[in-house]
Protein backbone atom coordinates (compact mmCIF):
# COMPACT_ATOMS: atom_id res chain seq x y z
CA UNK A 1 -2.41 4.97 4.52
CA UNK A 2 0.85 6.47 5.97
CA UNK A 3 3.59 3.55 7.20
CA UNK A 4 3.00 4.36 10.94
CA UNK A 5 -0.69 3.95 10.72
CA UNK A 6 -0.74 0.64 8.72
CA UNK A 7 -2.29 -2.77 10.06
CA UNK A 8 0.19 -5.37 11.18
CA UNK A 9 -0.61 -7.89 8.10
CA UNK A 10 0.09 -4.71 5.45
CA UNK A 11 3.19 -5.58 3.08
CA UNK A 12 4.88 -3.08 1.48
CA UNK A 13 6.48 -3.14 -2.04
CA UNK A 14 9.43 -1.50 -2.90
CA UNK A 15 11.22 -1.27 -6.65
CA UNK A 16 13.78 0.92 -8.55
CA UNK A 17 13.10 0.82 -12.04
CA UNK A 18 15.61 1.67 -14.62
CA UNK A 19 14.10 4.80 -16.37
CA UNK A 20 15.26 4.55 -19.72
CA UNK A 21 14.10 0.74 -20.24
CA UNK A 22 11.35 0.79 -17.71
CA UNK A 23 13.00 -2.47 -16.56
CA UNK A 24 12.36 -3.35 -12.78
CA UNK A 25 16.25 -3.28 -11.10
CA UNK A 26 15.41 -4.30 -7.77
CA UNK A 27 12.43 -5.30 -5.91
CA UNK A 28 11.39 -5.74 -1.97
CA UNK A 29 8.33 -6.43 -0.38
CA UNK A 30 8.18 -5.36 3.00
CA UNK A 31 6.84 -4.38 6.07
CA UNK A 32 5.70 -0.47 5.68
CA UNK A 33 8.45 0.80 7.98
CA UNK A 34 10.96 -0.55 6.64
CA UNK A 35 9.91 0.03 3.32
CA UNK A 36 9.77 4.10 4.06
CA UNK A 37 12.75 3.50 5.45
CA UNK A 38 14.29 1.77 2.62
CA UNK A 39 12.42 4.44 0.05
CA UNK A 40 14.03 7.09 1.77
CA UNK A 41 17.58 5.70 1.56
CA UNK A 42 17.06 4.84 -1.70
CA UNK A 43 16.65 8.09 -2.70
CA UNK A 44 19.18 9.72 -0.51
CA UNK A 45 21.48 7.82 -2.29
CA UNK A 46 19.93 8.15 -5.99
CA UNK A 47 20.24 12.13 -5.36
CA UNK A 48 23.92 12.39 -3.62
CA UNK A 49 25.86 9.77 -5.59
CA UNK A 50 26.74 9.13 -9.34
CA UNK A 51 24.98 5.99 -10.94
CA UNK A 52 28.03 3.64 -11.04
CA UNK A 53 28.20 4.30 -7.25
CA UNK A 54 24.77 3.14 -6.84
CA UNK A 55 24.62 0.42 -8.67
CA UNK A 56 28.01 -0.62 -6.39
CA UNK A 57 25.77 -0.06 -3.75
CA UNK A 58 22.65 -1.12 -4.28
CA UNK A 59 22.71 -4.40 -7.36
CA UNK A 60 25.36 -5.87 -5.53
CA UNK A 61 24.21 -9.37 -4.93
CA UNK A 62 25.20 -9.39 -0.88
CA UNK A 63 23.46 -5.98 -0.66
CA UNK A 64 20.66 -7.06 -2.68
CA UNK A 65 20.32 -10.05 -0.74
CA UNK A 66 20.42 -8.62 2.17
CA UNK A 67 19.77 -4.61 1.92
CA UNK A 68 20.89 -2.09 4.49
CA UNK A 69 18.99 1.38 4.20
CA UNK A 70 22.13 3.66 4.44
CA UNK A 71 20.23 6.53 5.88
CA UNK A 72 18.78 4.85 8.93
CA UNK A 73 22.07 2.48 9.08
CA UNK A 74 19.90 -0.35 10.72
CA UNK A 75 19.83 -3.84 8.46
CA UNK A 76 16.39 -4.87 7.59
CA UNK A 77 15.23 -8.14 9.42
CA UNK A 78 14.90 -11.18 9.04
CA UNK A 79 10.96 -10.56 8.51
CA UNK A 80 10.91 -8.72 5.35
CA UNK A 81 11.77 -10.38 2.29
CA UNK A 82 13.53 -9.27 -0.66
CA UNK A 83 12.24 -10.30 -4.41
């Protein structure tokens, strides 16, 4: 069911896996706006940057901890939870 359309007790997970090892990177679970957001600036950045830059970005512990989607610029809240 599309993100805007979803009931309020839906959660969302989110994960970038490392291709070659099928290894899970990073992980969120959260609510389905945020995670279409955050799916959306994930792969913004996957497709415009080179792979050192987003790792720098995006397996940073702070950023990690506490992810802001690049592409909306608005910091997740306090709601969603990262794994």
């Amino acid at each position: 069911m599309p993100a805007a359309l979803a009931g309020p007790g839906r959660v969302d997970h989110v994960e970038v896996v490392d291709v070659a090892s099928g290894e899970v990177l990073l992980a969120w679970n959260l609510t389905p706006l945020r995670a279409a957001r955050l799916a959306r600036a994930l792969r913004a950045d996957l497709s415009q940057v080179q792979p050192e830059e987003f790792a720098e970005r995006w397996l940073d512990g702070d950023n990690a901890a506490d992810p802001t989607p690049r592409a909306s610029g608005s910091p997740l809240r306090d709601s969603d939870s990262w794994v």
